[in-house]
N, C-alpha and C. Protein backbone atom coordinates (compact mmCIF):
# COMPACT_ATOMS: atom_id res chain seq x y z
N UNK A 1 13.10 15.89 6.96
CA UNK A 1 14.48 15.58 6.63
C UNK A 1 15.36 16.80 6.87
N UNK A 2 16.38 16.75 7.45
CA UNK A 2 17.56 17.54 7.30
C UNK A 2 17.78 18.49 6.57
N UNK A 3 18.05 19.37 6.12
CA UNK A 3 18.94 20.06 5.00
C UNK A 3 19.73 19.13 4.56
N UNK A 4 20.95 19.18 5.30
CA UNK A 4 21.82 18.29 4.43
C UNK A 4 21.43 17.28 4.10
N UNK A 5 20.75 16.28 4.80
CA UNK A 5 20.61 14.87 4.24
C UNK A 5 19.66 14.65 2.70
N UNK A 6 19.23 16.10 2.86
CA UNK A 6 18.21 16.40 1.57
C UNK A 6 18.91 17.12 0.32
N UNK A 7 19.96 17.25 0.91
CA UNK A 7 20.95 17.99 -0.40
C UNK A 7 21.89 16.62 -1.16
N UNK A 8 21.94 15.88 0.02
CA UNK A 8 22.75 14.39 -0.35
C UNK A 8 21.82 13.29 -0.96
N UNK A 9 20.41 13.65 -0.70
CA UNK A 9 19.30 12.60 -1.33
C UNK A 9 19.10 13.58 -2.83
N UNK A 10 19.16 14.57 -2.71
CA UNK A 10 19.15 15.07 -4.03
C UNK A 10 20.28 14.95 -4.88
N UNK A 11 21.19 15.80 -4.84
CA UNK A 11 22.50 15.14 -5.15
C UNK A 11 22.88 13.51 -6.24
N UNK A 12 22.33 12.88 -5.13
CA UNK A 12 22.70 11.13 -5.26
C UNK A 12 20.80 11.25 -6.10
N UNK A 13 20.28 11.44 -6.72
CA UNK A 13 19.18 11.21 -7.11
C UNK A 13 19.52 11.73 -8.77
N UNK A 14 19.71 12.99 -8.63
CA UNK A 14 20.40 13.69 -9.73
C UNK A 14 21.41 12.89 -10.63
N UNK A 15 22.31 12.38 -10.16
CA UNK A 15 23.24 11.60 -10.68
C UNK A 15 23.07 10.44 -10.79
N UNK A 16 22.20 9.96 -10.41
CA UNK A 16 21.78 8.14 -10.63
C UNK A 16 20.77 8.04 -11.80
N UNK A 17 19.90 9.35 -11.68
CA UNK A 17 18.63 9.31 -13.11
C UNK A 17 19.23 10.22 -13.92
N UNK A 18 20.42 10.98 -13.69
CA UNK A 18 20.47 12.04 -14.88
C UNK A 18 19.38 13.33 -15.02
N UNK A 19 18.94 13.59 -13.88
CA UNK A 19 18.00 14.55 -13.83
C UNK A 19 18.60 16.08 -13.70
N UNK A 20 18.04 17.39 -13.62
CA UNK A 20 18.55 18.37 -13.27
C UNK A 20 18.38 17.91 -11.51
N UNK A 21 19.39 19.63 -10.74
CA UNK A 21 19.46 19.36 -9.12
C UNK A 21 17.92 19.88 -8.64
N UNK A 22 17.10 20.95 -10.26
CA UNK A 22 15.77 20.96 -9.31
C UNK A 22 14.94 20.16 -9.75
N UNK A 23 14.83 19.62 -10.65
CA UNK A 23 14.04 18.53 -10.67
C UNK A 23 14.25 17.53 -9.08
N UNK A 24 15.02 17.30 -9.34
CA UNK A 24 15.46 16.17 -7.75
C UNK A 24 14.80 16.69 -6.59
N UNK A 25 15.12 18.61 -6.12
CA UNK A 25 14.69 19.06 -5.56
C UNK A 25 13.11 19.14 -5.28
N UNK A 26 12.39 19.13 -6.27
CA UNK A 26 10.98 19.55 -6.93
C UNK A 26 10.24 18.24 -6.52
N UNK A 27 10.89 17.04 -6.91
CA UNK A 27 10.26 15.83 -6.65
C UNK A 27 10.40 15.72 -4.68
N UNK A 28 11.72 15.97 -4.29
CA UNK A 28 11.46 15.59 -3.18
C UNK A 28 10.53 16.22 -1.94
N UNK A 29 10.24 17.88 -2.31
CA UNK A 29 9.40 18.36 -1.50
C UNK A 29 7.91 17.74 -2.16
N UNK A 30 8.01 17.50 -3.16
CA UNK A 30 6.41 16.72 -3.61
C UNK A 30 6.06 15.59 -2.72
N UNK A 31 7.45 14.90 -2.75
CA UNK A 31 6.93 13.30 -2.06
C UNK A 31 6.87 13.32 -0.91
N UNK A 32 7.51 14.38 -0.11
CA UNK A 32 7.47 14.94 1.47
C UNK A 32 5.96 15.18 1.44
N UNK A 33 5.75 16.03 0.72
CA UNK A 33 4.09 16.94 1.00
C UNK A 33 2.92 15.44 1.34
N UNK A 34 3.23 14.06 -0.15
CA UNK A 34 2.45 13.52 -0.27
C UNK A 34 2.18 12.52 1.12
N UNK A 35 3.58 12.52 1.76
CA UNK A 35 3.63 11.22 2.65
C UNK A 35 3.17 12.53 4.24
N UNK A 36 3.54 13.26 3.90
CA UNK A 36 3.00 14.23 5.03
C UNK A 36 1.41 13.85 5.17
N UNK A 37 1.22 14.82 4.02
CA UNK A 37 -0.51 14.57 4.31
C UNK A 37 -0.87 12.76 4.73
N UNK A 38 -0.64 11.93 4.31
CA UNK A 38 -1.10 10.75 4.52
C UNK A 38 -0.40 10.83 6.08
N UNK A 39 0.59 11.07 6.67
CA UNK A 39 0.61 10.74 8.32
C UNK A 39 -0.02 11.32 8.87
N UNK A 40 -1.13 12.08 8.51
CA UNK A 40 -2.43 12.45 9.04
C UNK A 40 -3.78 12.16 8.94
N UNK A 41 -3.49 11.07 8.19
CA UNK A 41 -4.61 10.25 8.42
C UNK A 41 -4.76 9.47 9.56
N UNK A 42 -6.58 9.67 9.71
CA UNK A 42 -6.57 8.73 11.19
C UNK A 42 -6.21 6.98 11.09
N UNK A 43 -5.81 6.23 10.58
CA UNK A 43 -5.75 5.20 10.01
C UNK A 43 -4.21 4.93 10.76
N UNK A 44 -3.41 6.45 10.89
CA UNK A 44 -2.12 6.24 11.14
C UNK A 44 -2.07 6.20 12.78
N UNK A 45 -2.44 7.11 13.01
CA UNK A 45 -3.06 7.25 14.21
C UNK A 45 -3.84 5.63 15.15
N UNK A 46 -4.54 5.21 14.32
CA UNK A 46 -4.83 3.56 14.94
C UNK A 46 -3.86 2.51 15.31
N UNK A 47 -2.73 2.62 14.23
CA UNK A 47 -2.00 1.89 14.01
C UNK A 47 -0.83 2.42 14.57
N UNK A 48 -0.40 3.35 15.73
CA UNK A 48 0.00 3.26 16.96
C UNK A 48 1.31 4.13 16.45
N UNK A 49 0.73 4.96 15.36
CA UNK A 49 1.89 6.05 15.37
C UNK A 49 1.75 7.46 15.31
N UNK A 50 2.58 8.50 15.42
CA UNK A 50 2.42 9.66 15.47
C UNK A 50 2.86 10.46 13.75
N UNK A 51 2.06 10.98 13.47
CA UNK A 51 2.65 11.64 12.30
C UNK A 51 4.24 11.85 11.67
N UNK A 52 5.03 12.14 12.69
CA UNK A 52 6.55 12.13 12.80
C UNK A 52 7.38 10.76 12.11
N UNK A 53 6.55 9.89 13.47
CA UNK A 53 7.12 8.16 13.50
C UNK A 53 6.90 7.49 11.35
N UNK A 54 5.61 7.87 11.35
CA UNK A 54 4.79 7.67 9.96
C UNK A 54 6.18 7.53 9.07
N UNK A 55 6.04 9.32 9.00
CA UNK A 55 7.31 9.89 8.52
C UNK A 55 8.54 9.16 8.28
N UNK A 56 9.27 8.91 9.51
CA UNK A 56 10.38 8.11 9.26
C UNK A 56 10.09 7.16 8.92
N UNK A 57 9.30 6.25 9.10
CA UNK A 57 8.96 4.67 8.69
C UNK A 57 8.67 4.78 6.93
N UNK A 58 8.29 5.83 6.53
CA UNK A 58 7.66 6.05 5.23
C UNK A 58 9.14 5.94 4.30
N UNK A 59 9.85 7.12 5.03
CA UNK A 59 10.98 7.57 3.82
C UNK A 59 11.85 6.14 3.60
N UNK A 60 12.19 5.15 4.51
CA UNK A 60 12.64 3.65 4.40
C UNK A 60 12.06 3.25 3.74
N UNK A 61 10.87 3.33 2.89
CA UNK A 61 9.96 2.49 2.28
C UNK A 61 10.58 2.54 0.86
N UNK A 62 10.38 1.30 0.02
CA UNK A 62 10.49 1.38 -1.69
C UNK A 62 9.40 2.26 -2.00
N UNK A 63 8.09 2.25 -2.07
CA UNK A 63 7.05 3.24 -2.20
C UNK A 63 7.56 4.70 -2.22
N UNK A 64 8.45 5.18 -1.07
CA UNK A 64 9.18 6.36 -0.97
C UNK A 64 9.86 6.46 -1.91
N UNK A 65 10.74 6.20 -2.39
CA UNK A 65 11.91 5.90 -3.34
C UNK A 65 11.24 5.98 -4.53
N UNK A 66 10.53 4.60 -5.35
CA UNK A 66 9.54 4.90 -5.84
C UNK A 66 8.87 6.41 -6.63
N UNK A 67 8.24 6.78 -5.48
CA UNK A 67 7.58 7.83 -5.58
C UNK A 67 8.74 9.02 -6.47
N UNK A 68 9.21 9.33 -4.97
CA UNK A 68 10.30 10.12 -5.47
C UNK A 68 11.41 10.39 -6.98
N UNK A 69 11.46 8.70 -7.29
CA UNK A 69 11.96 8.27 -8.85
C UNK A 69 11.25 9.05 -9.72
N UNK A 70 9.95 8.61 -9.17
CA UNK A 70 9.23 9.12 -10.72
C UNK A 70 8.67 10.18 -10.49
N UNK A 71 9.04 10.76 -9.59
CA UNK A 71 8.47 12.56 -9.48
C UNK A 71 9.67 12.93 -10.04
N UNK A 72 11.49 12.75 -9.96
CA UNK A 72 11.96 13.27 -9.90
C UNK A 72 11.80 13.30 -11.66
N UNK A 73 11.77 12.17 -12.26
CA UNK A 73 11.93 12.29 -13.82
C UNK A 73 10.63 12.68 -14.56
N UNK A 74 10.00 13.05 -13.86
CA UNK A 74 8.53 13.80 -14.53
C UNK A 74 9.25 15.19 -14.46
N UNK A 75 9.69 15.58 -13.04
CA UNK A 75 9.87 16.79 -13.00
C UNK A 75 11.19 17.67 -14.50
N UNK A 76 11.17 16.60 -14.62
CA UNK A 76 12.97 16.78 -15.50
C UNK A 76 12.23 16.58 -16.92
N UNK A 77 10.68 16.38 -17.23
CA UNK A 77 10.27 16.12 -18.36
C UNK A 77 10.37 14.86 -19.22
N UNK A 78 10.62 13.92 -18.48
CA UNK A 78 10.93 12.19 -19.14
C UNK A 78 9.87 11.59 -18.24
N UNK A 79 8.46 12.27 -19.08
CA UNK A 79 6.94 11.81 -18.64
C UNK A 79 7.28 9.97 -19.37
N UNK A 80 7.69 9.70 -19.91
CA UNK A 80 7.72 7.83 -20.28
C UNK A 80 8.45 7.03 -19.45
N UNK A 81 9.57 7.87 -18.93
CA UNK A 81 10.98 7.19 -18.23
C UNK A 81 10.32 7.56 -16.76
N UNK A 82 9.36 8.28 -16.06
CA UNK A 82 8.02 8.22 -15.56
C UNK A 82 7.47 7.15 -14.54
N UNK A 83 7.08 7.07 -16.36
CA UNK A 83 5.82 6.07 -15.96
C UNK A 83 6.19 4.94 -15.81
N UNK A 84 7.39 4.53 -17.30
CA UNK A 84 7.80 3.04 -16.68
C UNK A 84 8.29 3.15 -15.53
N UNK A 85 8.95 3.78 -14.62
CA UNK A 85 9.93 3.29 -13.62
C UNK A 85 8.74 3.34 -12.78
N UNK A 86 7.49 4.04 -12.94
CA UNK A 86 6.44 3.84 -11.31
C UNK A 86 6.08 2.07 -11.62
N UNK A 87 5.22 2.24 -12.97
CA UNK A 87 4.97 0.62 -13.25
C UNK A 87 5.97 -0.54 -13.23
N UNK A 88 7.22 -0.18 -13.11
CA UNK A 88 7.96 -0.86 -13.03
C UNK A 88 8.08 -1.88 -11.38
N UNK A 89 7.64 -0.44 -10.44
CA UNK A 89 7.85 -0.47 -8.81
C UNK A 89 6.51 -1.36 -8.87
N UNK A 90 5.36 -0.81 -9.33
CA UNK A 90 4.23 -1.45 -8.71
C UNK A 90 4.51 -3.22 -9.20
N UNK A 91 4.98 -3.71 -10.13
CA UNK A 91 5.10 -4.67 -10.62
C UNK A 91 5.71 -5.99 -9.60
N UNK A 92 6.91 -5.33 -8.96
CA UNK A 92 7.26 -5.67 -8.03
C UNK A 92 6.61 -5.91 -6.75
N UNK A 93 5.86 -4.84 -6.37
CA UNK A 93 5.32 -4.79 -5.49
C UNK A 93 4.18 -5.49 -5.58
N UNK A 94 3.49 -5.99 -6.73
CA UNK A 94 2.57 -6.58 -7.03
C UNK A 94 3.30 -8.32 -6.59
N UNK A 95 4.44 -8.24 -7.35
CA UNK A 95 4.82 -9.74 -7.33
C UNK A 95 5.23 -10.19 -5.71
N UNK A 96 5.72 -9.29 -4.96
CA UNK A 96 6.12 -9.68 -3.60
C UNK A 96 4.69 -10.12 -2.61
N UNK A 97 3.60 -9.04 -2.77
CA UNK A 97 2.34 -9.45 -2.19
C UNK A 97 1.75 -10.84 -2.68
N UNK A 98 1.92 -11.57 -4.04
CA UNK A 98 1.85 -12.68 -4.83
C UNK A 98 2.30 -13.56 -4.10
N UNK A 99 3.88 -13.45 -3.80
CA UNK A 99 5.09 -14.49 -3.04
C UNK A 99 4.23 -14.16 -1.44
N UNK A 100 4.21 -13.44 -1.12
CA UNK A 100 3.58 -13.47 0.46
C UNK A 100 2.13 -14.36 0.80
N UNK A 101 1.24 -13.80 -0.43
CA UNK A 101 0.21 -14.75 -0.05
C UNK A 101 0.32 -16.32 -0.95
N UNK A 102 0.81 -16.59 -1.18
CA UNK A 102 1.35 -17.69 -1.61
C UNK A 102 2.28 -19.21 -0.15
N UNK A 103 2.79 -17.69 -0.09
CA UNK A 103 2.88 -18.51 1.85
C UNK A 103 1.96 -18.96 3.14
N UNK A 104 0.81 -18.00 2.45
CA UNK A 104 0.26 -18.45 3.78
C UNK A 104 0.08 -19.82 3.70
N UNK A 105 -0.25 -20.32 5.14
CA UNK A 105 -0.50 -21.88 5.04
C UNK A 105 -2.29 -21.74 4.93
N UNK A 106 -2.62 -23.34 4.19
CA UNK A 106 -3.95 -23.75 3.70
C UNK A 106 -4.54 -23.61 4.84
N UNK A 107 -3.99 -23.56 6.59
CA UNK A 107 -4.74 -23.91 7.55
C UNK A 107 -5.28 -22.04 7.70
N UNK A 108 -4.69 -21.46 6.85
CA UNK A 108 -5.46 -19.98 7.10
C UNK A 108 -6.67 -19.51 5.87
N UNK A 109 -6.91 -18.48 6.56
CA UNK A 109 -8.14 -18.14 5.76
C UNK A 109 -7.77 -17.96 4.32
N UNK A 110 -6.47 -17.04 3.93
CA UNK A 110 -6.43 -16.78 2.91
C UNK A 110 -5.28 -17.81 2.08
N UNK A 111 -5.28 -18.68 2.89
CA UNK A 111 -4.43 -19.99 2.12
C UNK A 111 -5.41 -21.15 1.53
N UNK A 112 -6.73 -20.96 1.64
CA UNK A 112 -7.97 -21.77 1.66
C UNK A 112 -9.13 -21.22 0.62
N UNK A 113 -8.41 -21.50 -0.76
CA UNK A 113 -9.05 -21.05 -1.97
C UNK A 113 -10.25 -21.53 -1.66
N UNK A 114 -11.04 -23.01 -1.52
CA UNK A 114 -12.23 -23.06 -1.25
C UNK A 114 -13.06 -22.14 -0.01
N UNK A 115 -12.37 -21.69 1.02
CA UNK A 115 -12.84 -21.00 2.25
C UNK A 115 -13.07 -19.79 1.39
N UNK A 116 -12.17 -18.87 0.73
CA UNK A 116 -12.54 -17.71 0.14
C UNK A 116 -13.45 -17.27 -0.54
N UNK A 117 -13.42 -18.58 -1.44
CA UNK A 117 -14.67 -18.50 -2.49
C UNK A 117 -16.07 -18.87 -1.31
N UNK A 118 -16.10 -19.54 -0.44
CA UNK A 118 -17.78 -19.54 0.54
C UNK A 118 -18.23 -17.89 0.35
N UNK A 119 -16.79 -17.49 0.94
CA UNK A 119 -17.21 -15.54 1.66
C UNK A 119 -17.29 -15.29 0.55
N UNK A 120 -17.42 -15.28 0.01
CA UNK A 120 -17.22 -14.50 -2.10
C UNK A 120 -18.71 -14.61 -2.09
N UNK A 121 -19.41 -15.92 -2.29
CA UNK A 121 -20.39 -16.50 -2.61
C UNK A 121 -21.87 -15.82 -1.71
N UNK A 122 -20.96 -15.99 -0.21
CA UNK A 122 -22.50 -15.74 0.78
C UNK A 122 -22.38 -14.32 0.54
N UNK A 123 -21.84 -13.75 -0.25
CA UNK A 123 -22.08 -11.90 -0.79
C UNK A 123 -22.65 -12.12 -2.15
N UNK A 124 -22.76 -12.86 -2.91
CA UNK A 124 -23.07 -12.99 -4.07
C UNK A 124 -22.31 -12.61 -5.47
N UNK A 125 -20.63 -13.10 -4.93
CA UNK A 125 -19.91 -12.75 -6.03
C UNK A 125 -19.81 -13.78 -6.81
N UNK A 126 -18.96 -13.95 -7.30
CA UNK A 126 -18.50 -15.42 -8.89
C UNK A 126 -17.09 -15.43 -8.22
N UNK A 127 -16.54 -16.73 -8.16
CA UNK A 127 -15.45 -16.99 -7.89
C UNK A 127 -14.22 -16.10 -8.45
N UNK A 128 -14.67 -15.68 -9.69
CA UNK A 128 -13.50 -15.14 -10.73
C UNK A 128 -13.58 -13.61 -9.95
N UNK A 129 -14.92 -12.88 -9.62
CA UNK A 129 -15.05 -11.60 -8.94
C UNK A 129 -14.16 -11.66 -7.77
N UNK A 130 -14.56 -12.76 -6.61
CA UNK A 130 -13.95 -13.00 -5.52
C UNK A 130 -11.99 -12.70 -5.67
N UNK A 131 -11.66 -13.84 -6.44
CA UNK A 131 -10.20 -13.80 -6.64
C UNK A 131 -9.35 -12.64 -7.19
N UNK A 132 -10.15 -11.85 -7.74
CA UNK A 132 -9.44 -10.29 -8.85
C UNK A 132 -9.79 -9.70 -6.93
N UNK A 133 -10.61 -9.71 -6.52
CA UNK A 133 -10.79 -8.72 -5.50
C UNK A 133 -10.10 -8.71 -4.20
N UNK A 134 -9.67 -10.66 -4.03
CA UNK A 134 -8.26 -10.59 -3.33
C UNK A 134 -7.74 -10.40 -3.05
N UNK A 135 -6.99 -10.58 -4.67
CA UNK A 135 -5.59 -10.00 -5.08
C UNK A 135 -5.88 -8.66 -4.80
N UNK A 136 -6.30 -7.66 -4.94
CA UNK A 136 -6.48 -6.46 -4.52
C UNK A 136 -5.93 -6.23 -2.87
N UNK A 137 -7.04 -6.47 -2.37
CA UNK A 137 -7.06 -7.14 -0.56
C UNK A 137 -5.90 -7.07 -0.58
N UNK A 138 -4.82 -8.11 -0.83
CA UNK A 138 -3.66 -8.75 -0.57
C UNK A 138 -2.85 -7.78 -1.07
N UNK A 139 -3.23 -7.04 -2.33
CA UNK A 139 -1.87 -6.00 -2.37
C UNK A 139 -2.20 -4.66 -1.74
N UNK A 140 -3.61 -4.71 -1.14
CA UNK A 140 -3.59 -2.99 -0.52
C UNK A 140 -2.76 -3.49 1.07
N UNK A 141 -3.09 -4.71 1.36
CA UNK A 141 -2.69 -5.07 2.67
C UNK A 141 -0.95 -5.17 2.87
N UNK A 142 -0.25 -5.91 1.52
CA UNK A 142 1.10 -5.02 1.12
C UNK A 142 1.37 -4.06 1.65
N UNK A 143 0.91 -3.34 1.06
CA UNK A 143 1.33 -1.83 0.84
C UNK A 143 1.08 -0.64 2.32
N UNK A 144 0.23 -1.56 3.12
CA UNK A 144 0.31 -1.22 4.48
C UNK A 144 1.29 -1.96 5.43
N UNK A 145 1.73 -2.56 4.75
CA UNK A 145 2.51 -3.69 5.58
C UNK A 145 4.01 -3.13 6.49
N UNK A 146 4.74 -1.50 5.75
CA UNK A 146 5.43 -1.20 6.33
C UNK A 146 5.46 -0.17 7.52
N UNK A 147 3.50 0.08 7.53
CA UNK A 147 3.01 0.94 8.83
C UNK A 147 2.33 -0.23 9.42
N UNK A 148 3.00 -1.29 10.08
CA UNK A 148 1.81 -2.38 10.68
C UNK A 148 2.58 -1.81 12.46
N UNK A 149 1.43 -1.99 13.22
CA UNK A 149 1.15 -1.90 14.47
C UNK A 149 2.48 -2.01 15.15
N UNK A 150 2.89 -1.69 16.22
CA UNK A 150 3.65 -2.01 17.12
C UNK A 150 3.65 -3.44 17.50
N UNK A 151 2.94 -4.06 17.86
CA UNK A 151 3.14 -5.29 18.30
C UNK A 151 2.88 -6.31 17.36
N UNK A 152 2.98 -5.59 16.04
CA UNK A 152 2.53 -6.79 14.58
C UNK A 152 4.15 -6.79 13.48
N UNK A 153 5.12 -5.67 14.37
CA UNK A 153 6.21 -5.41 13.74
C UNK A 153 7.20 -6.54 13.39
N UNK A 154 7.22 -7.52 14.41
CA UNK A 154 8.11 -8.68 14.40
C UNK A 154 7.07 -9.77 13.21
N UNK A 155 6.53 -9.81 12.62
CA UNK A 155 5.13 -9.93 11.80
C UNK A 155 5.88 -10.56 10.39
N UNK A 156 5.99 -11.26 9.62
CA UNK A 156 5.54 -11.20 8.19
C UNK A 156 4.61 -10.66 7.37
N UNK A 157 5.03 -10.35 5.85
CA UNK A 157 3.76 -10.72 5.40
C UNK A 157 2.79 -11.26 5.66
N UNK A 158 3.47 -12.19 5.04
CA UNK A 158 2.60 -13.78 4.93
C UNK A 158 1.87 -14.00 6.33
N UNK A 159 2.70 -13.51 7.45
CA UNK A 159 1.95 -13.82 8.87
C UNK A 159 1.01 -12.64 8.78
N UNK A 160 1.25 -12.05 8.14
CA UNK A 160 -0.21 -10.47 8.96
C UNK A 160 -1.09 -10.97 7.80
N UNK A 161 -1.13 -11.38 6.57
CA UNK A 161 -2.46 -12.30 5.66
C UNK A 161 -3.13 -13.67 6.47
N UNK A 162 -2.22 -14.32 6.97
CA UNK A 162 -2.32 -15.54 7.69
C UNK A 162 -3.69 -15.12 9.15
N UNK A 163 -3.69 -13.77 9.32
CA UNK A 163 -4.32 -13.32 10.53
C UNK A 163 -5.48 -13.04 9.73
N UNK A 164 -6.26 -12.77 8.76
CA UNK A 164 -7.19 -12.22 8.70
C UNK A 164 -8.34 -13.09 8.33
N UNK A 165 -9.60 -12.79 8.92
CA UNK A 165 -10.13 -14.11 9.84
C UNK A 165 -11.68 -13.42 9.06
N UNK A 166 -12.54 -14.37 8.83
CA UNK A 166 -13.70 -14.47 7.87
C UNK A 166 -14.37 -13.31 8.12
N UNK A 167 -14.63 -12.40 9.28
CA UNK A 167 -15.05 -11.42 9.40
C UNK A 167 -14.37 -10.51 8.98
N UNK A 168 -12.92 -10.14 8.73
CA UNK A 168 -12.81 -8.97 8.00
C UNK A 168 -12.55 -9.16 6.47
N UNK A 169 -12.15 -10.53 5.97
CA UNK A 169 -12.24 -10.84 4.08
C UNK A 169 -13.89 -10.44 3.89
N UNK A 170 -14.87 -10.46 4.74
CA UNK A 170 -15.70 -10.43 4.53
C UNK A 170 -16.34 -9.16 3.80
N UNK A 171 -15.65 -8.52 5.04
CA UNK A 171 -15.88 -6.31 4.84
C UNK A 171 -15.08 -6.13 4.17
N UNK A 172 -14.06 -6.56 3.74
CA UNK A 172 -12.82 -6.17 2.37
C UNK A 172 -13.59 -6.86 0.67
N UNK A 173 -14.04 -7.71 0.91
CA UNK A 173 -14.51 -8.05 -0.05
C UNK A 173 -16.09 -7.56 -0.54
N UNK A 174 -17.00 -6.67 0.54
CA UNK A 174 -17.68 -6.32 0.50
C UNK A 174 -17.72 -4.60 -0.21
N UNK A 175 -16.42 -4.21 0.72
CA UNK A 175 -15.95 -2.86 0.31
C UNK A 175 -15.32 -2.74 -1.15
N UNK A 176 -14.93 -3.89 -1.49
CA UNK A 176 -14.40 -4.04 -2.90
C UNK A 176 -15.28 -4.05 -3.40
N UNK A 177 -16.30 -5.08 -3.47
CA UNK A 177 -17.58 -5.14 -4.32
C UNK A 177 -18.06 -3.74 -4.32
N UNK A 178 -18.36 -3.02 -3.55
CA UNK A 178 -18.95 -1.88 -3.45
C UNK A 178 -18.24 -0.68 -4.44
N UNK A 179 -16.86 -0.58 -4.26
CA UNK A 179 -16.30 0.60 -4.80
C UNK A 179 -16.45 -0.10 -6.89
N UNK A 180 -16.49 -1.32 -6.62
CA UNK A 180 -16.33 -2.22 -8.51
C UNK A 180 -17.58 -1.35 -9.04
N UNK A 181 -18.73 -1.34 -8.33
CA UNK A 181 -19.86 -1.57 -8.90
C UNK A 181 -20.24 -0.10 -8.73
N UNK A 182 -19.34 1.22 -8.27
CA UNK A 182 -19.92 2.30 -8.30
C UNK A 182 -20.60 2.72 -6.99
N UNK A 183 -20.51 1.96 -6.48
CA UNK A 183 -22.10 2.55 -4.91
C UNK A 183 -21.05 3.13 -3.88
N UNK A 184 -20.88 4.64 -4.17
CA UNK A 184 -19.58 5.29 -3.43
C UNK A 184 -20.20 5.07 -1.85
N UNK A 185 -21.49 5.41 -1.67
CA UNK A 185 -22.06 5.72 0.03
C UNK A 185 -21.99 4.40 0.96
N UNK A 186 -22.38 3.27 -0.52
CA UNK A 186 -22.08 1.73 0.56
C UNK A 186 -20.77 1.45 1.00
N UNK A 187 -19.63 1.67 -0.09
CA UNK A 187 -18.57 2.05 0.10
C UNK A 187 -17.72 2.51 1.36
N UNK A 188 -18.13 3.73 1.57
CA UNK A 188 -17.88 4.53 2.43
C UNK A 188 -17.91 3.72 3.47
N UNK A 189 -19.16 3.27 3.65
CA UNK A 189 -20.21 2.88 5.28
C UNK A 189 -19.25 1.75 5.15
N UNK A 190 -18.81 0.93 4.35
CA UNK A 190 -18.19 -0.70 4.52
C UNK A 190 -16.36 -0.01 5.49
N UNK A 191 -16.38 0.86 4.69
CA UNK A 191 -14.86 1.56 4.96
C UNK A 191 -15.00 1.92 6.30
N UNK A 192 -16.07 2.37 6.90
CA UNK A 192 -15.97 2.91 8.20
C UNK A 192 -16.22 1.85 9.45
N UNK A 193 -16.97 0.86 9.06
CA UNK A 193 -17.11 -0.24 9.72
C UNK A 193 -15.64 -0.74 10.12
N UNK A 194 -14.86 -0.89 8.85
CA UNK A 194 -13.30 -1.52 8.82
C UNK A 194 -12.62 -0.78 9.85
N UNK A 195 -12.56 0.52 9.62
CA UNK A 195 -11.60 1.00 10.76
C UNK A 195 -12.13 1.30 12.63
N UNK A 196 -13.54 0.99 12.20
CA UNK A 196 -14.12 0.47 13.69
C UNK A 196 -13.28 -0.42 14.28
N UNK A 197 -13.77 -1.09 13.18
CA UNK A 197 -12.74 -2.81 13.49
C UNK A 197 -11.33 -2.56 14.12
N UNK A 198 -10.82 -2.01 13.47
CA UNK A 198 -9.24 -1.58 13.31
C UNK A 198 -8.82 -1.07 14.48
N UNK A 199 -9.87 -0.12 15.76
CA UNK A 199 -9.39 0.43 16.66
C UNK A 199 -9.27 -0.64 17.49
């Protein structure tokens, strides 16, 4: 970011939460650092961007904002005013991934409560395991939703859930099972398979 545009995001941050100008300050090189390091993940890199691009696509994000909210009022010592406003974001963000997969149509995988529960089953979960692990699925897949591919950009939600096809609920629900139950190494190996996939 700019200087200036970072003196005007501070500024306008300061005066909207009532924070000090370094608190504002303090939070925003935090949330820079955090979204930095993550545009270096190879994950970003698959998904057909350059660390930079990440970057800008990131700071547009509510997640950004978000973030930044509640760094800025931690930093200012209103550890409660915090926490609600992060839980406040995820809540949302919880409910929009809800409304998205809620759209998909029944003719897709993840519109096809009985189809889900088969893949649940031929892993040896319980329907109730399957559905908590989902919803998971569905909100990590959210939350990637504003780094989706170049040619997945014109995309929905609901359309990029609508795409995901019995072989990868399969490894998401496998990798879930794995991280529930503690087995970090199966974990791992399910995780690395995925972004095989992914290239």
């Amino acid at each position: 970011m700019h200087t200036i545009e970072s003196q005007i995001l501070c500024a306008g941050l300061a005066a909207s939460l009532g924070v000090s100008l370094n608190a504002a300050e303090s939070a925003l090189l935090a949330t820079l650092e955090h979204f930095h390091a993550q545009s270096h993940d190879p994950a970003v890199t698959r998904a057909g961007f350059t660390p930079d691009e990440y970057l800008l696509t990131a700071v547009r994000t509510p997640r950004f904002k978000a973030t930044l909210t509640a760094g800025a009022l931690m930093a200012d010592g209103r550890e409660a005013d915090s926490r609600l406003s992060w839980e406040a974001f995820l809540q949302r963000e919880i409910a929009a991934a809800e409304c998205a997969h809620q759209a998909v149509p029944p003719t897709a995988l993840l519109g096809d409560l009985d189809a889900v529960h088969r893949v649940g089953r031929r892993l040896g979960l319980s329907e109730k395991q399957t559905d908590e692990f989902v919803c998971g699925i569905v909100l990590t897949l959210a939350q990637g939703y504003p780094y989706r591919a170049p040619e997945q950009r014109h995309l929905s939600l609901a359309d990029i859930l609508a795409q995901v096809t019995t072989e990868d609920l399969t490894e998401f629900l496998r990798h879930a099972a794995f991280s529930a139950s503690g087995c970090a190494r199966e974990a791992a190996a399910a995780a690395r398979r995925m972004q095989r996939g992914a290239r």
